[in-house]
C-alpha atoms as a PDB file:
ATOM      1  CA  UNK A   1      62.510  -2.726 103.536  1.00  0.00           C
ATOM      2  CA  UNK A   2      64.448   0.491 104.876  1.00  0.00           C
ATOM      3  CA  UNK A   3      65.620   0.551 107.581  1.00  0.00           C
ATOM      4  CA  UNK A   4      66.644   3.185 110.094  1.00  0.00           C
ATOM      5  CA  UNK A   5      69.311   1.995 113.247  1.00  0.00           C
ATOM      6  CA  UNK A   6      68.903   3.514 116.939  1.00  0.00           C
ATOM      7  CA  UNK A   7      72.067   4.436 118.488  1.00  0.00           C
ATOM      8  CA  UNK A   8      71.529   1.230 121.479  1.00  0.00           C
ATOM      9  CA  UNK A   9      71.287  -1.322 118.435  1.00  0.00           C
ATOM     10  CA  UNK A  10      75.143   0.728 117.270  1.00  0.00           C
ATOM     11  CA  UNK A  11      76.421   0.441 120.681  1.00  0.00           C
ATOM     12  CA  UNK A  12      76.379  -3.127 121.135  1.00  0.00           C
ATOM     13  CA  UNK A  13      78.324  -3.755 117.724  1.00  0.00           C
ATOM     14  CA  UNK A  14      81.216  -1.956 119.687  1.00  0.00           C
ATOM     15  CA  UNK A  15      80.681  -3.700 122.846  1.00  0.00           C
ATOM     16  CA  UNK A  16      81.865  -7.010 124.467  1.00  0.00           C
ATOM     17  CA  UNK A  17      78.074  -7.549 124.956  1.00  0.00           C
ATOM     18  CA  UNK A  18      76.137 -11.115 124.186  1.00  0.00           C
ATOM     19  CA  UNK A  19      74.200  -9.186 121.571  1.00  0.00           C
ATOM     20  CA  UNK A  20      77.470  -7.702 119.537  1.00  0.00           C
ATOM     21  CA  UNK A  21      77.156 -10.176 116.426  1.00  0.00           C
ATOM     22  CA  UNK A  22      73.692  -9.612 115.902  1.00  0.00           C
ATOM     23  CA  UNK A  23      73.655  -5.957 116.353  1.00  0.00           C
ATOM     24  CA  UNK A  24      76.842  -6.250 113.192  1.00  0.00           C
ATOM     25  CA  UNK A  25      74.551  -8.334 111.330  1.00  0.00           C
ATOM     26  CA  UNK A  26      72.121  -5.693 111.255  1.00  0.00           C
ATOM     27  CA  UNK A  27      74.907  -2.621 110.845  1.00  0.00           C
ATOM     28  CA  UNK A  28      76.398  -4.641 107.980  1.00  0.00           C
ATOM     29  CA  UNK A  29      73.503  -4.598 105.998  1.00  0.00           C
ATOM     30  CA  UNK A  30      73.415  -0.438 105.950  1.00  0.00           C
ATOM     31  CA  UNK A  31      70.030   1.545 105.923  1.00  0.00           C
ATOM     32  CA  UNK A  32      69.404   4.509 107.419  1.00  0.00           C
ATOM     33  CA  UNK A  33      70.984   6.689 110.099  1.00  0.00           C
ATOM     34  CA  UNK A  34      71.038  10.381 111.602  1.00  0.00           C
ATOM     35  CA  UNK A  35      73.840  12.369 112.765  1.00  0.00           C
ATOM     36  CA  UNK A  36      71.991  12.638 116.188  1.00  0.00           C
ATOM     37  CA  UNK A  37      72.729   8.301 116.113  1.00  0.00           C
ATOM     38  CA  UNK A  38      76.448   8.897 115.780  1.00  0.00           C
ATOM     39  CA  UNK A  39      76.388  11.684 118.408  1.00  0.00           C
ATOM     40  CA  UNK A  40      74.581   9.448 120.692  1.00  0.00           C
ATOM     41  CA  UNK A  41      77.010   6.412 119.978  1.00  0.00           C
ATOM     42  CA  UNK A  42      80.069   8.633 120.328  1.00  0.00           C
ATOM     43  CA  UNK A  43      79.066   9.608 123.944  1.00  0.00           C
ATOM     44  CA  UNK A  44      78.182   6.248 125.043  1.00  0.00           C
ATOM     45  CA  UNK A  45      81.090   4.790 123.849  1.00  0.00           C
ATOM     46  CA  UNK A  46      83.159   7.831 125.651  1.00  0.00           C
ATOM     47  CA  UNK A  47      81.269   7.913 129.170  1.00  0.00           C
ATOM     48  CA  UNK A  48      79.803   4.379 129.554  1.00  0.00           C
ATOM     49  CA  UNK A  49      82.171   1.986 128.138  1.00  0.00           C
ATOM     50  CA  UNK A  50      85.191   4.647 128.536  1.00  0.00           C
ATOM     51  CA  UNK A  51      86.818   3.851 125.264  1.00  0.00           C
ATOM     52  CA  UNK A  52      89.908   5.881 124.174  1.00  0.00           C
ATOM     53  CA  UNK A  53      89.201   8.598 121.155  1.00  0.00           C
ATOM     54  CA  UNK A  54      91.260   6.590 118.428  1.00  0.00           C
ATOM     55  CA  UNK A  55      88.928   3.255 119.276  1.00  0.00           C
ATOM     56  CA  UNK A  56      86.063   5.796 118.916  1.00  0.00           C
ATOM     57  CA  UNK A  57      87.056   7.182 115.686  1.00  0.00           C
ATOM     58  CA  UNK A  58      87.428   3.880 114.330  1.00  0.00           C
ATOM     59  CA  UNK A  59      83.920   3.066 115.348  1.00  0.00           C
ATOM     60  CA  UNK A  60      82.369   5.963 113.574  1.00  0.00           C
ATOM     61  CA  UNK A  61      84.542   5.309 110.675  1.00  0.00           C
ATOM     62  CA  UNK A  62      83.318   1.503 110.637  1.00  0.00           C
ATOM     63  CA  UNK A  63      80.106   2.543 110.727  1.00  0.00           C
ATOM     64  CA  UNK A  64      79.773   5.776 108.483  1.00  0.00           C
ATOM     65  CA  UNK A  65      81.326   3.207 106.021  1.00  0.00           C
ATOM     66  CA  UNK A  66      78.446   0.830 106.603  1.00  0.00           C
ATOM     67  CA  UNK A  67      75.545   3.248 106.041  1.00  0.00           C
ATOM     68  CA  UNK A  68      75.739   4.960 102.838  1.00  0.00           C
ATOM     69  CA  UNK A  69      72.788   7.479 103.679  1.00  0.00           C
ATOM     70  CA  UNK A  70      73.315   9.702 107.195  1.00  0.00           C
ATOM     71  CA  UNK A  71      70.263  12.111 107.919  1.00  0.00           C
ATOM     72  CA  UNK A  72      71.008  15.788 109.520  1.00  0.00           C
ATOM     73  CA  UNK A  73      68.882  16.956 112.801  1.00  0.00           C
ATOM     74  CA  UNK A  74      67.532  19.831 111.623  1.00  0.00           C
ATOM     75  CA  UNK A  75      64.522  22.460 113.011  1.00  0.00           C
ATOM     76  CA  UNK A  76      62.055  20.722 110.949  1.00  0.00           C
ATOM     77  CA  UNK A  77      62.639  16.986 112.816  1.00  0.00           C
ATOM     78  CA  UNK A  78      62.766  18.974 116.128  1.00  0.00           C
ATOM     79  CA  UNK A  79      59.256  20.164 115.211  1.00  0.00           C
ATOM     80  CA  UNK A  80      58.245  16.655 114.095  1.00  0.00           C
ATOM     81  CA  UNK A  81      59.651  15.295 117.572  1.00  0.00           C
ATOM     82  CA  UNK A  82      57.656  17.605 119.792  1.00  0.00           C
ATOM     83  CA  UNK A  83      54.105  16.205 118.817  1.00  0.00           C
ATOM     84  CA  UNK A  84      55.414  12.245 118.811  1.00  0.00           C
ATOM     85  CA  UNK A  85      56.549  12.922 122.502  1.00  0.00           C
ATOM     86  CA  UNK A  86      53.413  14.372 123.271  1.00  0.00           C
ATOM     87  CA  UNK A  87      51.237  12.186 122.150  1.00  0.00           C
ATOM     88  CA  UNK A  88      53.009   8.989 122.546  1.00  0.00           C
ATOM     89  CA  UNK A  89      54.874   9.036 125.920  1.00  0.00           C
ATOM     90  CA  UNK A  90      58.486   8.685 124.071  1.00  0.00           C
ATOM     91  CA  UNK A  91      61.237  10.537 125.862  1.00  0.00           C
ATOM     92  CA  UNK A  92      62.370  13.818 123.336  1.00  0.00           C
ATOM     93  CA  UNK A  93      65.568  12.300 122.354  1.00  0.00           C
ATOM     94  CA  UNK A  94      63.259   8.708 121.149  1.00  0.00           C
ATOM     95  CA  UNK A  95      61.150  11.387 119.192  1.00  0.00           C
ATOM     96  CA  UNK A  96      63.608  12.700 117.321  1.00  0.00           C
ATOM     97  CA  UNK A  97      64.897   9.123 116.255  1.00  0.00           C
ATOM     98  CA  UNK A  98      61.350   8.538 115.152  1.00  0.00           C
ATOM     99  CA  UNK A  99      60.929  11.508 113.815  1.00  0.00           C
ATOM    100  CA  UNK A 100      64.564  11.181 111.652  1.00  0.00           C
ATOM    101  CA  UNK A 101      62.923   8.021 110.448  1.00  0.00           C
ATOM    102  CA  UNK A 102      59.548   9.134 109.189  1.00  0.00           C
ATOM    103  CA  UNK A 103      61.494  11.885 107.039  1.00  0.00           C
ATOM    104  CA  UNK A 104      63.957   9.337 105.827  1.00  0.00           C
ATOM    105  CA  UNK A 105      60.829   7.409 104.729  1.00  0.00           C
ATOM    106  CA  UNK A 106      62.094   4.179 106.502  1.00  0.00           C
ATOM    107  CA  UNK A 107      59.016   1.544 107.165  1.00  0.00           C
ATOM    108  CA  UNK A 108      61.419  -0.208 110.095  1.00  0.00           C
ATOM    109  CA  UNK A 109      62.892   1.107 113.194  1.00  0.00           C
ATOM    110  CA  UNK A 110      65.544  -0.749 115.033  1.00  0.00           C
ATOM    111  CA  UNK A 111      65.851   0.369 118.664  1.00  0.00           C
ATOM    112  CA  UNK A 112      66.130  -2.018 122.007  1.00  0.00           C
ATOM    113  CA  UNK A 113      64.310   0.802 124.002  1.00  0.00           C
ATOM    114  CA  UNK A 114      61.149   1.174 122.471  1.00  0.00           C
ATOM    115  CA  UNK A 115      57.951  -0.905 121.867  1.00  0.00           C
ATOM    116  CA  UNK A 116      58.662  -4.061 119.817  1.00  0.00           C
ATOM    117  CA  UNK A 117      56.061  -3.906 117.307  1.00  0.00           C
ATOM    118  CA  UNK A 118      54.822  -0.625 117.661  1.00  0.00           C
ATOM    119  CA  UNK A 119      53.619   1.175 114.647  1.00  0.00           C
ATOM    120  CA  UNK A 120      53.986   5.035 114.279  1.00  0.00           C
ATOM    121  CA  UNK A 121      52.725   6.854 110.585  1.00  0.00           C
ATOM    122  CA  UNK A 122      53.387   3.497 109.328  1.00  0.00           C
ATOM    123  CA  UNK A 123      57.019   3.109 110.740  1.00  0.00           C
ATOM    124  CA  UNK A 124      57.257  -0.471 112.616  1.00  0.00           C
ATOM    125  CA  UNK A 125      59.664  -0.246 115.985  1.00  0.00           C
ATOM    126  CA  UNK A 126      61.397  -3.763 115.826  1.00  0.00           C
ATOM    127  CA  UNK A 127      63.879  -4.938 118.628  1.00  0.00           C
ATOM    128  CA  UNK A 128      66.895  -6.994 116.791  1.00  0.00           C
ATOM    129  CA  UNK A 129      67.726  -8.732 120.427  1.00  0.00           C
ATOM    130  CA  UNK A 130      64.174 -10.099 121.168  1.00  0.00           C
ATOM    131  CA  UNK A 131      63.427 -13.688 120.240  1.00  0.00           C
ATOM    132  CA  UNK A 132      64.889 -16.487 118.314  1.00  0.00           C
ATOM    133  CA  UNK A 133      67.158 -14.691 115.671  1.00  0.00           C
ATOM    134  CA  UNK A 134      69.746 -13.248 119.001  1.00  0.00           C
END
């Protein structure tokens, strides 16, 4: 399996959240991310849970070290975005994880906010929080 981490799954590993061991289970054993996920996590950890700059450069550092393969946003996954929002309803920012995904080659997508289950070019959206294993 690869496996490619949303930014929401990131968030709660920093986070005094019910979900935070689970969502470091799942950080811990690395995969996939793109430097639009640690943009993403950076500004929710900022705005929403109003952490101080040295806590969120020890974040990024914790989890640049788990993930040994970091995927840029370039023109070419903006162009692969477009289409997936399109046709499937996702909001842009959603398309681009997807897309960011697909080019990484991943077969699993770990995100909270998208449709456990769903299958996109052969890249299964899985939600780490629902059932037993929380």
């Amino acid at each position: 399996m690869r496996a490619f981490l949303d930014s929401n799954v990131l968030v709660y590993a920093f986070s005094s959240d019910r979900r935070r061991d689970r969502a470091l289970s799942i950080a811990a054993q690395g995969g996939v991310i793109s430097a639009q996920t640690l943009n993403e996590l950076t500004n929710v950890l900022r705005r929403k849970l109003r952490q101080e700059w040295p806590t969120i450069e020890a974040a990024i550092e914790t989890v640049r070290s788990f993930f040994d393969e970091i995927v840029p946003l370039t023109a070419s996954t903006h162009a692969a975005a477009l289409p997936l929002a399109r046709d499937h309803g996702f909001s842009f920012l959603d398309a681009l994880i997807i897309a960011s995904a697909l080019e990484a080659d991943c077969d699993t997508l770990y995100s909270e906010d998208m449709q456990d289950g769903q299958v996109i070019g052969g890249l299964m959206i899985r939600n780490p929080f629902r059932g037993p294993a929380q």
